[in-house]
PDB file of N, CA and C in Angstrom:
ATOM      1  N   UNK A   1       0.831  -1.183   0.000  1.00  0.00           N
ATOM      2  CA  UNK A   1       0.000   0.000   0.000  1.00  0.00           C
ATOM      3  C   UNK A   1       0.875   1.246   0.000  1.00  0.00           C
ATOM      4  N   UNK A   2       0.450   1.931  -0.870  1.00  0.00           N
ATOM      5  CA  UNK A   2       1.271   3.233  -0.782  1.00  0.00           C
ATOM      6  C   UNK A   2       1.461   4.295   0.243  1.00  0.00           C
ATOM      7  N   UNK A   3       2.120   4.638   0.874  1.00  0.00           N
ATOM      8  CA  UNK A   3       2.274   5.872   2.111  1.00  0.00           C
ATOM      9  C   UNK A   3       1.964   7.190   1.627  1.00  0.00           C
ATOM     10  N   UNK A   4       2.246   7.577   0.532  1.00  0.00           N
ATOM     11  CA  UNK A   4       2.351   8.967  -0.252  1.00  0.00           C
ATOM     12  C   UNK A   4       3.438   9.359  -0.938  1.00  0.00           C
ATOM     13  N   UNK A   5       3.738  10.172  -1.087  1.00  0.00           N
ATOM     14  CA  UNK A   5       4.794  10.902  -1.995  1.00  0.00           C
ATOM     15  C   UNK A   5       5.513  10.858  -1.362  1.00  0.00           C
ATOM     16  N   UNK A   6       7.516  10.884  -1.984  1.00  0.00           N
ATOM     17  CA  UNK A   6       8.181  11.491  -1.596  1.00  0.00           C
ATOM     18  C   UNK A   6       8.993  11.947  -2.946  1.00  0.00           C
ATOM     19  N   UNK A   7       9.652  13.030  -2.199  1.00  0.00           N
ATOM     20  CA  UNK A   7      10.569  14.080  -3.265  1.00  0.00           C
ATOM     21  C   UNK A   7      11.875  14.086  -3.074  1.00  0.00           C
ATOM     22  N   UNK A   8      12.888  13.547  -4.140  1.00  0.00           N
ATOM     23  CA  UNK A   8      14.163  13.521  -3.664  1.00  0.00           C
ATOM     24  C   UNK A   8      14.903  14.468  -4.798  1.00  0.00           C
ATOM     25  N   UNK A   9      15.843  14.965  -4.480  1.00  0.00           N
ATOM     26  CA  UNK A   9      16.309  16.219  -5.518  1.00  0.00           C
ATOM     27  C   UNK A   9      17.488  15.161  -6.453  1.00  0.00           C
ATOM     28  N   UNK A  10      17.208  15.535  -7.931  1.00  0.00           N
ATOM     29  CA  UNK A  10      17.433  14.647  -8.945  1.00  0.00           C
ATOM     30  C   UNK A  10      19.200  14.141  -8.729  1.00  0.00           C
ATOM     31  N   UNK A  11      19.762  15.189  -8.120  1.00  0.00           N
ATOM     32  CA  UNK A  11      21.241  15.384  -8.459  1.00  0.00           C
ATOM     33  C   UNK A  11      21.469  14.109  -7.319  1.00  0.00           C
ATOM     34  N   UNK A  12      20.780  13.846  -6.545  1.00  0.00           N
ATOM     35  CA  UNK A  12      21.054  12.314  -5.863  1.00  0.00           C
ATOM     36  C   UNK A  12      20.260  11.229  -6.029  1.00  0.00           C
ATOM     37  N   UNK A  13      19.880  10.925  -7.126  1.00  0.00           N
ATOM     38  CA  UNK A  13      19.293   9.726  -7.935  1.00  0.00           C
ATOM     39  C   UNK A  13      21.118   9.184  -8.332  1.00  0.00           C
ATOM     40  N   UNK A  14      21.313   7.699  -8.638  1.00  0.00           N
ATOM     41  CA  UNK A  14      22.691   7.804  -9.058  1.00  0.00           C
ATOM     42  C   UNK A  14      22.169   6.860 -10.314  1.00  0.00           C
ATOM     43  N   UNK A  15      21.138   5.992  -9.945  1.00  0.00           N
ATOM     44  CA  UNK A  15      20.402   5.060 -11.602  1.00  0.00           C
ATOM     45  C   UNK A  15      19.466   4.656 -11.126  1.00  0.00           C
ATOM     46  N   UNK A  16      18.259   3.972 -11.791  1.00  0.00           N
ATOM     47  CA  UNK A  16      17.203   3.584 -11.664  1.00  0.00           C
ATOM     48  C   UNK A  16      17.080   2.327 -12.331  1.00  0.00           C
ATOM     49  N   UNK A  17      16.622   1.586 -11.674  1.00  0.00           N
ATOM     50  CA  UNK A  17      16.576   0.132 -12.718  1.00  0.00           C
ATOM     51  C   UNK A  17      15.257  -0.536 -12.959  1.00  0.00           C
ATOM     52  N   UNK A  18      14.518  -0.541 -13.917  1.00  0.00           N
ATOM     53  CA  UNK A  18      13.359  -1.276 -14.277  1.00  0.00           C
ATOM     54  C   UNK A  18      13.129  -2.929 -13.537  1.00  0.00           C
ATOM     55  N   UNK A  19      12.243  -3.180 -12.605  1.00  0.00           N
ATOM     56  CA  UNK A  19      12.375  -4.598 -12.376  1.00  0.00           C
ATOM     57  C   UNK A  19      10.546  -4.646 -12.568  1.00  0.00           C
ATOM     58  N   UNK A  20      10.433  -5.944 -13.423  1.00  0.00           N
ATOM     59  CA  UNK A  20       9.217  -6.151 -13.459  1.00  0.00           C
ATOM     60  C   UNK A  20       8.150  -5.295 -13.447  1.00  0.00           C
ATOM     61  N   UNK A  21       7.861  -4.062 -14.081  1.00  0.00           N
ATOM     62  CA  UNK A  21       7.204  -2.898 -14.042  1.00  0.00           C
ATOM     63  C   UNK A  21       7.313  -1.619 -13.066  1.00  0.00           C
ATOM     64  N   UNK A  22       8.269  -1.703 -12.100  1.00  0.00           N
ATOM     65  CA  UNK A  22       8.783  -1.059 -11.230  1.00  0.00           C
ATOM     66  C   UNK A  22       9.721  -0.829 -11.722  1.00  0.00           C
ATOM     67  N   UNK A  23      10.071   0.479 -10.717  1.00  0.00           N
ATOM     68  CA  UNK A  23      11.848   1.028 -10.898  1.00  0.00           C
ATOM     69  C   UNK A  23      12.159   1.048  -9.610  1.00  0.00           C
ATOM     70  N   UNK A  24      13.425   0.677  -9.816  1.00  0.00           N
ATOM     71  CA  UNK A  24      13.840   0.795  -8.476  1.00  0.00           C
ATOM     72  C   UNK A  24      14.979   2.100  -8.676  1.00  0.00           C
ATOM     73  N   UNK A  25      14.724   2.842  -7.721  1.00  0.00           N
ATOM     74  CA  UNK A  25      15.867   4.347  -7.714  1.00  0.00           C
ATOM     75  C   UNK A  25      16.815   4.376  -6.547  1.00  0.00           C
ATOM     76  N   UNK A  26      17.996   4.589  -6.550  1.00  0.00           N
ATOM     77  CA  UNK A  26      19.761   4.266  -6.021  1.00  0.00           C
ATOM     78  C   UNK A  26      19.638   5.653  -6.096  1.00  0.00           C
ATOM     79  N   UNK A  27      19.801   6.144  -4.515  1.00  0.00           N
ATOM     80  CA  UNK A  27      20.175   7.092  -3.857  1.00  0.00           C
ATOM     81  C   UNK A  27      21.654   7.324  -3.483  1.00  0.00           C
ATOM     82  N   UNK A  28      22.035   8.102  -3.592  1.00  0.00           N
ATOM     83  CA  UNK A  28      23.663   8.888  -3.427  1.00  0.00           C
ATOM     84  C   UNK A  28      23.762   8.254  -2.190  1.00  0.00           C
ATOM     85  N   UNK A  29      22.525   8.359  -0.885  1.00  0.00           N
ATOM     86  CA  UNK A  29      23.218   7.817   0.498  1.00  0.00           C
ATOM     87  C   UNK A  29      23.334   6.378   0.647  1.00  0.00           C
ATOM     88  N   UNK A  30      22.601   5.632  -0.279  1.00  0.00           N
ATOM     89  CA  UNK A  30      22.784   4.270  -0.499  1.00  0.00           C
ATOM     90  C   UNK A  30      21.392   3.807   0.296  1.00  0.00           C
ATOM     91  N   UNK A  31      20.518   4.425   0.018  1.00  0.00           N
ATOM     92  CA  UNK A  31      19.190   3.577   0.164  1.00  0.00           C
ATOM     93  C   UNK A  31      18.309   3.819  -1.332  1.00  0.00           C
ATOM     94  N   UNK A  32      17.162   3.096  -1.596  1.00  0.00           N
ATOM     95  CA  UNK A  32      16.953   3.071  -2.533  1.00  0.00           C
ATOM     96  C   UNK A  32      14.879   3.119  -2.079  1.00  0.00           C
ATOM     97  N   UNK A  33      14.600   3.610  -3.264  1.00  0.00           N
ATOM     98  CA  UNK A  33      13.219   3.744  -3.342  1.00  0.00           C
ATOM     99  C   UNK A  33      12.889   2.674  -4.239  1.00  0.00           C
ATOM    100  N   UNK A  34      11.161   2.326  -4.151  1.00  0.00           N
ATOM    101  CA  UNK A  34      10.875   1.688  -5.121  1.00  0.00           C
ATOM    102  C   UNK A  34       9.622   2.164  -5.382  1.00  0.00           C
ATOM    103  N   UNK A  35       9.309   2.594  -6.955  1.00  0.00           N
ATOM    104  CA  UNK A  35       8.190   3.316  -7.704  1.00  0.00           C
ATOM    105  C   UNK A  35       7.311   2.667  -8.738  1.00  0.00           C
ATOM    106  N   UNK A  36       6.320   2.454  -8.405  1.00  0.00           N
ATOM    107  CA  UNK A  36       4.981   1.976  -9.024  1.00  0.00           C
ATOM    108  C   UNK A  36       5.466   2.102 -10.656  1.00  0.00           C
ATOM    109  N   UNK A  37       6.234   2.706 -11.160  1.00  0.00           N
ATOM    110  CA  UNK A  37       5.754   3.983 -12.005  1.00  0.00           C
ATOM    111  C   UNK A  37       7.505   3.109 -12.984  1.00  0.00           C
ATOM    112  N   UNK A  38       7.016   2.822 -14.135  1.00  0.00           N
ATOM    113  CA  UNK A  38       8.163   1.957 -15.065  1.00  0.00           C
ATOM    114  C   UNK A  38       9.274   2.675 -15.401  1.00  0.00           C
ATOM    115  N   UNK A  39      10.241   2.136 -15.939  1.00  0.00           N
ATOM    116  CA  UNK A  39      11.427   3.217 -16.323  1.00  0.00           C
ATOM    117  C   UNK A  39      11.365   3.776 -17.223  1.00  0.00           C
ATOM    118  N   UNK A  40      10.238   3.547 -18.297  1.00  0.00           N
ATOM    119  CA  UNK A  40      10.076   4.573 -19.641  1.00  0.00           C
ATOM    120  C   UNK A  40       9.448   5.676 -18.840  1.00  0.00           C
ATOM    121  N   UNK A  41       8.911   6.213 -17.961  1.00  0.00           N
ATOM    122  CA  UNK A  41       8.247   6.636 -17.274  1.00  0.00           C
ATOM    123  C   UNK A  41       9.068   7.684 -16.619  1.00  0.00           C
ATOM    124  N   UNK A  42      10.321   7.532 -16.069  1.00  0.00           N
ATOM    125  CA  UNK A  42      11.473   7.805 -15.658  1.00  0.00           C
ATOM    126  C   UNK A  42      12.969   8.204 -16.482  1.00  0.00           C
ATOM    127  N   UNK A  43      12.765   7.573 -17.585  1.00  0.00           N
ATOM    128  CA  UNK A  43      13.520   8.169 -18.773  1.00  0.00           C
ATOM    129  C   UNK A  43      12.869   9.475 -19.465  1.00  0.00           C
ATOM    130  N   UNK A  44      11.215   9.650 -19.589  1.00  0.00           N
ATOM    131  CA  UNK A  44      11.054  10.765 -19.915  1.00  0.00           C
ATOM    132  C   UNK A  44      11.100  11.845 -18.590  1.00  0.00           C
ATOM    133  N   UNK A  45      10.877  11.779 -17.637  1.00  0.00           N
ATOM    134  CA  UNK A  45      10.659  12.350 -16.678  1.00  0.00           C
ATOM    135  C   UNK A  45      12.275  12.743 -16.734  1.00  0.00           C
ATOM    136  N   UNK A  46      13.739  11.863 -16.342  1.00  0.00           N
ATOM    137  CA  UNK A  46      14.826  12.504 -16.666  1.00  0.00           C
ATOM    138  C   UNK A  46      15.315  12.623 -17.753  1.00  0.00           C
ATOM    139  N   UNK A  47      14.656  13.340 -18.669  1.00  0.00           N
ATOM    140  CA  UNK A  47      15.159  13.561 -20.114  1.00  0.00           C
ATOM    141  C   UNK A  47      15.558  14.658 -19.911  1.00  0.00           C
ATOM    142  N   UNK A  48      16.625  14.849 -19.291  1.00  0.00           N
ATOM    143  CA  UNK A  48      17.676  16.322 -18.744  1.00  0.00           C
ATOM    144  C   UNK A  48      19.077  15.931 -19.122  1.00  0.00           C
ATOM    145  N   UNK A  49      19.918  16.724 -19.528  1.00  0.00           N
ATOM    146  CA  UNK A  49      21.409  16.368 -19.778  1.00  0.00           C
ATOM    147  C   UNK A  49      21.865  16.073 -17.944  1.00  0.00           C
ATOM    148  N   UNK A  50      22.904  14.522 -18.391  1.00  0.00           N
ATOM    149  CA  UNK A  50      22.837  14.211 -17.232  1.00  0.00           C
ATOM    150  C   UNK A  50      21.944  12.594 -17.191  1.00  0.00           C
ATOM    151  N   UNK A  51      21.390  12.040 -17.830  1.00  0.00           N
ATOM    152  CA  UNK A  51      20.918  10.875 -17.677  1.00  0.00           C
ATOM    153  C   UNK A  51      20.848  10.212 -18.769  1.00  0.00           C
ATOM    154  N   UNK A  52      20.988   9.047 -18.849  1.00  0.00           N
ATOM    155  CA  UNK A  52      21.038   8.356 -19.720  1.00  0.00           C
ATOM    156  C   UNK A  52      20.802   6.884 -20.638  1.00  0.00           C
ATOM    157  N   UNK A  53      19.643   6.410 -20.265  1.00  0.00           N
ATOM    158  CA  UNK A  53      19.105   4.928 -20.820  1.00  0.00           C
ATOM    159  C   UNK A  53      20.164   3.984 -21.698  1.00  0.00           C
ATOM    160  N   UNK A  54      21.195   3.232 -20.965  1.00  0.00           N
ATOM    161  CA  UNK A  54      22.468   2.649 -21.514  1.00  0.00           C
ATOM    162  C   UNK A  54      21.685   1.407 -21.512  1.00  0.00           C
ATOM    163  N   UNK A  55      20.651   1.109 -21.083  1.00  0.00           N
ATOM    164  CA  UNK A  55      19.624  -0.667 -21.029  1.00  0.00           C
ATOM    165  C   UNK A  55      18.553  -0.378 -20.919  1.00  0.00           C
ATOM    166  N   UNK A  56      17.174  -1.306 -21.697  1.00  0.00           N
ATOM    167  CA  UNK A  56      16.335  -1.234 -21.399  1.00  0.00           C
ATOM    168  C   UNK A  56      15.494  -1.095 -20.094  1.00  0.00           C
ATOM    169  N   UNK A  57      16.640  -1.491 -18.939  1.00  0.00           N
ATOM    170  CA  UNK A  57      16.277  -1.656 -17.692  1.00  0.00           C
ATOM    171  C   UNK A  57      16.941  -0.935 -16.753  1.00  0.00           C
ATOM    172  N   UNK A  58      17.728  -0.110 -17.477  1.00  0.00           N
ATOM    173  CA  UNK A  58      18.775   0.860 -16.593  1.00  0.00           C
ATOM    174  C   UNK A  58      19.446   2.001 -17.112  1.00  0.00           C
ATOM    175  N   UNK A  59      19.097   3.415 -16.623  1.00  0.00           N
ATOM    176  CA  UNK A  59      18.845   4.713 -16.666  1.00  0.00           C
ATOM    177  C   UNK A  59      20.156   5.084 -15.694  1.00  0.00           C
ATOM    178  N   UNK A  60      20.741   5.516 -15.667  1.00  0.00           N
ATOM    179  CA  UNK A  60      21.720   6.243 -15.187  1.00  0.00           C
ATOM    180  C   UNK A  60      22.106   7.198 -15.376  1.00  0.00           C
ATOM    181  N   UNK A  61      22.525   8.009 -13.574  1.00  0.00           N
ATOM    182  CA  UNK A  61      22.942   9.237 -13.754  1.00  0.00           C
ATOM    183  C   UNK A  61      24.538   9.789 -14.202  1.00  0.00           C
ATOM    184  N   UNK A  62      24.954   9.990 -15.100  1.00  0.00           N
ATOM    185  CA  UNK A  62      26.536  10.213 -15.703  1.00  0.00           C
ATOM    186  C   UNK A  62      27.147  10.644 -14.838  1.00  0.00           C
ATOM    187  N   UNK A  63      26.799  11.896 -14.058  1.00  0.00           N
ATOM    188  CA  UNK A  63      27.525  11.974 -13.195  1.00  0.00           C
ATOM    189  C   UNK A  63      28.299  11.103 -12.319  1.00  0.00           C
ATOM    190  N   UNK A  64      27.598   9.930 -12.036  1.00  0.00           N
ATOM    191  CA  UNK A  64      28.354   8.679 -10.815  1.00  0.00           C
ATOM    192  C   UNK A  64      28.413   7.594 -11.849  1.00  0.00           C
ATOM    193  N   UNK A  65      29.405   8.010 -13.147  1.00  0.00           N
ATOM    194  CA  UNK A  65      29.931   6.662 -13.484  1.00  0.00           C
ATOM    195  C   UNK A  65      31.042   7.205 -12.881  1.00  0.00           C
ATOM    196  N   UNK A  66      32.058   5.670 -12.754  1.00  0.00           N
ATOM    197  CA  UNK A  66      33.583   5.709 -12.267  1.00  0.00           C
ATOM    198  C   UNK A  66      34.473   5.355 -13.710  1.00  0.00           C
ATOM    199  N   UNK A  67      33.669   4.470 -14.081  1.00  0.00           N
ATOM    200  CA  UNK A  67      34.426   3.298 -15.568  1.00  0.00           C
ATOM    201  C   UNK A  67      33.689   2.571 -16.412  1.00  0.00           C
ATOM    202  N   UNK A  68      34.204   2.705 -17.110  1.00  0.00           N
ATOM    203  CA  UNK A  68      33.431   2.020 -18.510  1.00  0.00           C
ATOM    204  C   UNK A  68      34.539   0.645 -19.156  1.00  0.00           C
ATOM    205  N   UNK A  69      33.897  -0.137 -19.054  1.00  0.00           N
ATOM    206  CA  UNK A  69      34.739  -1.750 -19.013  1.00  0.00           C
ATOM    207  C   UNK A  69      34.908  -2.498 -20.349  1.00  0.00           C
ATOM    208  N   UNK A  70      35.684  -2.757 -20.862  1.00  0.00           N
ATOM    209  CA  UNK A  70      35.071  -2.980 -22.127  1.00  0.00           C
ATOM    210  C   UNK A  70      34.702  -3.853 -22.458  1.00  0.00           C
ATOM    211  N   UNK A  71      33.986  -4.695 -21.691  1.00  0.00           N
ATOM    212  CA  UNK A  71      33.154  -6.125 -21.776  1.00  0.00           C
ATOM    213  C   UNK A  71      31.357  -5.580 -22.305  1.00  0.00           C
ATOM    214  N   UNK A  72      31.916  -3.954 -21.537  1.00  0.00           N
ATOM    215  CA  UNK A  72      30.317  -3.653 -21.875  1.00  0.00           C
ATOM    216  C   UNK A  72      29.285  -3.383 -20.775  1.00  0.00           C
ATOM    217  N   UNK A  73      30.131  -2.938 -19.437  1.00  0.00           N
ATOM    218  CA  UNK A  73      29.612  -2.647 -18.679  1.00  0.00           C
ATOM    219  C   UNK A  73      29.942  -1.393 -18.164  1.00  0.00           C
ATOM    220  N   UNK A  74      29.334  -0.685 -16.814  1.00  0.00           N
ATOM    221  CA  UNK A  74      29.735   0.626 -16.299  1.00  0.00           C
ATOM    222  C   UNK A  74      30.311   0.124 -14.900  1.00  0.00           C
ATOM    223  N   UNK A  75      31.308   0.676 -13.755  1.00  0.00           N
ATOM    224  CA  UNK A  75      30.866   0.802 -12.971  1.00  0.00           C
ATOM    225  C   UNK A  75      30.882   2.193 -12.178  1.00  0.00           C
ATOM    226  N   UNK A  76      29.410   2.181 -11.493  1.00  0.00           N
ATOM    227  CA  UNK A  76      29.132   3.468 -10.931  1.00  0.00           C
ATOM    228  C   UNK A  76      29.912   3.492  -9.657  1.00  0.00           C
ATOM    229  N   UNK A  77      29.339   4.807  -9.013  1.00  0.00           N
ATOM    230  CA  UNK A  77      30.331   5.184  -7.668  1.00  0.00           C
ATOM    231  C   UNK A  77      29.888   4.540  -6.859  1.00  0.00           C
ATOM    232  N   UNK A  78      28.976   3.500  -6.766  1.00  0.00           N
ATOM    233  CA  UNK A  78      28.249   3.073  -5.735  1.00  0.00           C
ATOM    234  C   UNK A  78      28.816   0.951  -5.731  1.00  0.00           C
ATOM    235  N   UNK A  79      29.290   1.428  -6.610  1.00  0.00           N
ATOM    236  CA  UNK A  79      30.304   0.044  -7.060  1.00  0.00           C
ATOM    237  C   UNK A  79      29.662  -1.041  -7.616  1.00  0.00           C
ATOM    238  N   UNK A  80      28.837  -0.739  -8.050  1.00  0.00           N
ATOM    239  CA  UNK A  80      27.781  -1.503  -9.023  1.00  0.00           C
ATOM    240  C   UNK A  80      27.785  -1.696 -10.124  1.00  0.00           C
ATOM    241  N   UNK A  81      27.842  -3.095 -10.947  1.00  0.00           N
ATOM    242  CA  UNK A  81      27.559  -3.127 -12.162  1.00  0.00           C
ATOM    243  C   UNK A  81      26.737  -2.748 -12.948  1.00  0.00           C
ATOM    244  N   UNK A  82      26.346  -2.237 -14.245  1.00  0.00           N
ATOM    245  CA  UNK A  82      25.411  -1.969 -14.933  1.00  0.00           C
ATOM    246  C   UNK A  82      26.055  -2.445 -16.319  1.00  0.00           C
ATOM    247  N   UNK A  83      25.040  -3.197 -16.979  1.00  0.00           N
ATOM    248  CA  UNK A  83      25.390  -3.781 -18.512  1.00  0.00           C
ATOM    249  C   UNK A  83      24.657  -2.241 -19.272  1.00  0.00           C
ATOM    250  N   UNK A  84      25.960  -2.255 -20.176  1.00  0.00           N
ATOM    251  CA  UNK A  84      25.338  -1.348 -21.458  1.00  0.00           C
ATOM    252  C   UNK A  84      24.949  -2.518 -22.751  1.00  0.00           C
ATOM    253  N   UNK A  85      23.876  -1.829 -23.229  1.00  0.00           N
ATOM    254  CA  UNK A  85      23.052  -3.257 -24.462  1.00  0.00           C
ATOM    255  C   UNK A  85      24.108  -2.914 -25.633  1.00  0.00           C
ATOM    256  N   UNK A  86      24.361  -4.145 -26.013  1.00  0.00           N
ATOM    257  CA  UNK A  86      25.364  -4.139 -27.057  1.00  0.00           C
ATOM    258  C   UNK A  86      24.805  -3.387 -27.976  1.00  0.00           C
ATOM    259  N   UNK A  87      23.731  -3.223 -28.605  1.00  0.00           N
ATOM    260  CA  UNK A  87      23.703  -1.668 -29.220  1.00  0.00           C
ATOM    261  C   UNK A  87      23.257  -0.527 -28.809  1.00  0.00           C
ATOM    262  N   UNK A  88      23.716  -0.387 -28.064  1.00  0.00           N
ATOM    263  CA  UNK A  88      23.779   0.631 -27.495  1.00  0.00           C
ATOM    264  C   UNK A  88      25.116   2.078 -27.141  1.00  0.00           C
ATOM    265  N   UNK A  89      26.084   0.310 -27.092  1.00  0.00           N
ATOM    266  CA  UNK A  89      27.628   1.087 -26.604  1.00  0.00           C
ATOM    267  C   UNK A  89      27.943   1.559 -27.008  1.00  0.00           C
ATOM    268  N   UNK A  90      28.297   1.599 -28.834  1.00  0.00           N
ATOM    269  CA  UNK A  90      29.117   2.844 -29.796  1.00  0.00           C
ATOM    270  C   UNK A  90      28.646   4.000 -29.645  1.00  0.00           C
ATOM    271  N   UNK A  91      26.686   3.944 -29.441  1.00  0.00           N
ATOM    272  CA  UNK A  91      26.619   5.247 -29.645  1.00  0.00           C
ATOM    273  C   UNK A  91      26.876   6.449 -28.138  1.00  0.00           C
ATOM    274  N   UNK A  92      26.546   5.346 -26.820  1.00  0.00           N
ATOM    275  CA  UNK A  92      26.884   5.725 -25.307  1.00  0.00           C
ATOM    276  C   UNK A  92      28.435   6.402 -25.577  1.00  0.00           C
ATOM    277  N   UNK A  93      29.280   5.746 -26.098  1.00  0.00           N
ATOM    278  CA  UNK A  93      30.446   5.962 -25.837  1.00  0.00           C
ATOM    279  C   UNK A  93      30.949   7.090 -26.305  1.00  0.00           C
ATOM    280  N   UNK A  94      29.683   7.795 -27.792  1.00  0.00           N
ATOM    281  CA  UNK A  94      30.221   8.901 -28.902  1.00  0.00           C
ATOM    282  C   UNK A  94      29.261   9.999 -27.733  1.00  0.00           C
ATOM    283  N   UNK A  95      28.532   9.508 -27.390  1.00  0.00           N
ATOM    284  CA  UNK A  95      27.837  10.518 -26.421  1.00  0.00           C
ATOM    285  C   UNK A  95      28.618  10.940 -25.221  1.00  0.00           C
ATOM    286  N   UNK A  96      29.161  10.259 -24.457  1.00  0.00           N
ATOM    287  CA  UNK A  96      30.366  10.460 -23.828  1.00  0.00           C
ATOM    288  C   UNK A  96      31.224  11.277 -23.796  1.00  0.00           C
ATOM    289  N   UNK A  97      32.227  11.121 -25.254  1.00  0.00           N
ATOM    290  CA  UNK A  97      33.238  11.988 -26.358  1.00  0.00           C
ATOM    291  C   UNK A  97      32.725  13.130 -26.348  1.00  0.00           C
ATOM    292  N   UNK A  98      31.436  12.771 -26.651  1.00  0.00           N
ATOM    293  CA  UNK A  98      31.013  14.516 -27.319  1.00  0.00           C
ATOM    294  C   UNK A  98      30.725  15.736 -26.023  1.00  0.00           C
ATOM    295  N   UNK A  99      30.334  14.976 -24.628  1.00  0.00           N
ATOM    296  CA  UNK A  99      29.717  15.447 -23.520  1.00  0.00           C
ATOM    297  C   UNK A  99      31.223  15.864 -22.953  1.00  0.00           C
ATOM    298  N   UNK A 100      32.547  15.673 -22.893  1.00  0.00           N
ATOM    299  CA  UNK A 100      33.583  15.822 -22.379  1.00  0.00           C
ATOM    300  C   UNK A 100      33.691  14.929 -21.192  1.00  0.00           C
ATOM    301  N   UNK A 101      33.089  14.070 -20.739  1.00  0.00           N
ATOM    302  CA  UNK A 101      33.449  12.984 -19.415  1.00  0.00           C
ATOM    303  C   UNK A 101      34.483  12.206 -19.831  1.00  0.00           C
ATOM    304  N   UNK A 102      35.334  12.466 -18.691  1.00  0.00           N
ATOM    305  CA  UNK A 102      36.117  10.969 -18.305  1.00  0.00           C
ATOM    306  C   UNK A 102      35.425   9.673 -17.763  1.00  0.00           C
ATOM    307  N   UNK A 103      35.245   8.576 -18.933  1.00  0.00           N
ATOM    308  CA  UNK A 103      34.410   7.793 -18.040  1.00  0.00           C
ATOM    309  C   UNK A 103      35.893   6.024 -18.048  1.00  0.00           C
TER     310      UNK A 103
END
């Protein structure tokens, strides 16, 4: 059952991951929410420079990558894996280039 709203300021979201029609959202302090509400749902909602749909199931904030692996994964600051979809990576990676990050 739902409690109500809460509001967390975007710049500490670190990724969101689609599970079974839910998202689950990774907080900077290392707790995590979980939202009714799907990750297409959440990809338009952060359609702000600064986020970025690298998987169908995982939205991440650029800011808290650490590394980019070249198996094809990220890992964020929170030391977590995230798969980038194999087509996905050339163009993540030119987006990257073009954004000026060290990833």
């Amino acid at each position: 059952m739902q409690e109500g709203l809460e509001f967390v300021a975007i710049n500490t979201i670190v990724r969101c991951e689609g599970v079974n029609g839910y998202t689950k959202i990774y907080l900077t302090e290392g707790n995590t929410i979980l939202s009714s509400n799907s990750i297409g749902y959440f990809n338009k909602l952060l359609d702000i420079d600064g986020f970025y749909l690298v998987h169908k199931s995982h939205l991440i904030n650029l800011d808290y990558v650490l590394k980019y692996l070249n198996e094809g994964s990220l890992i964020m600051e929170d030391q977590e894996h995230v798969p980038v979809a194999r087509n996905k990576r050339s163009e993540f990676l030119e987006f990257i280039n073009n954004r000026g990050n060290k990833v």
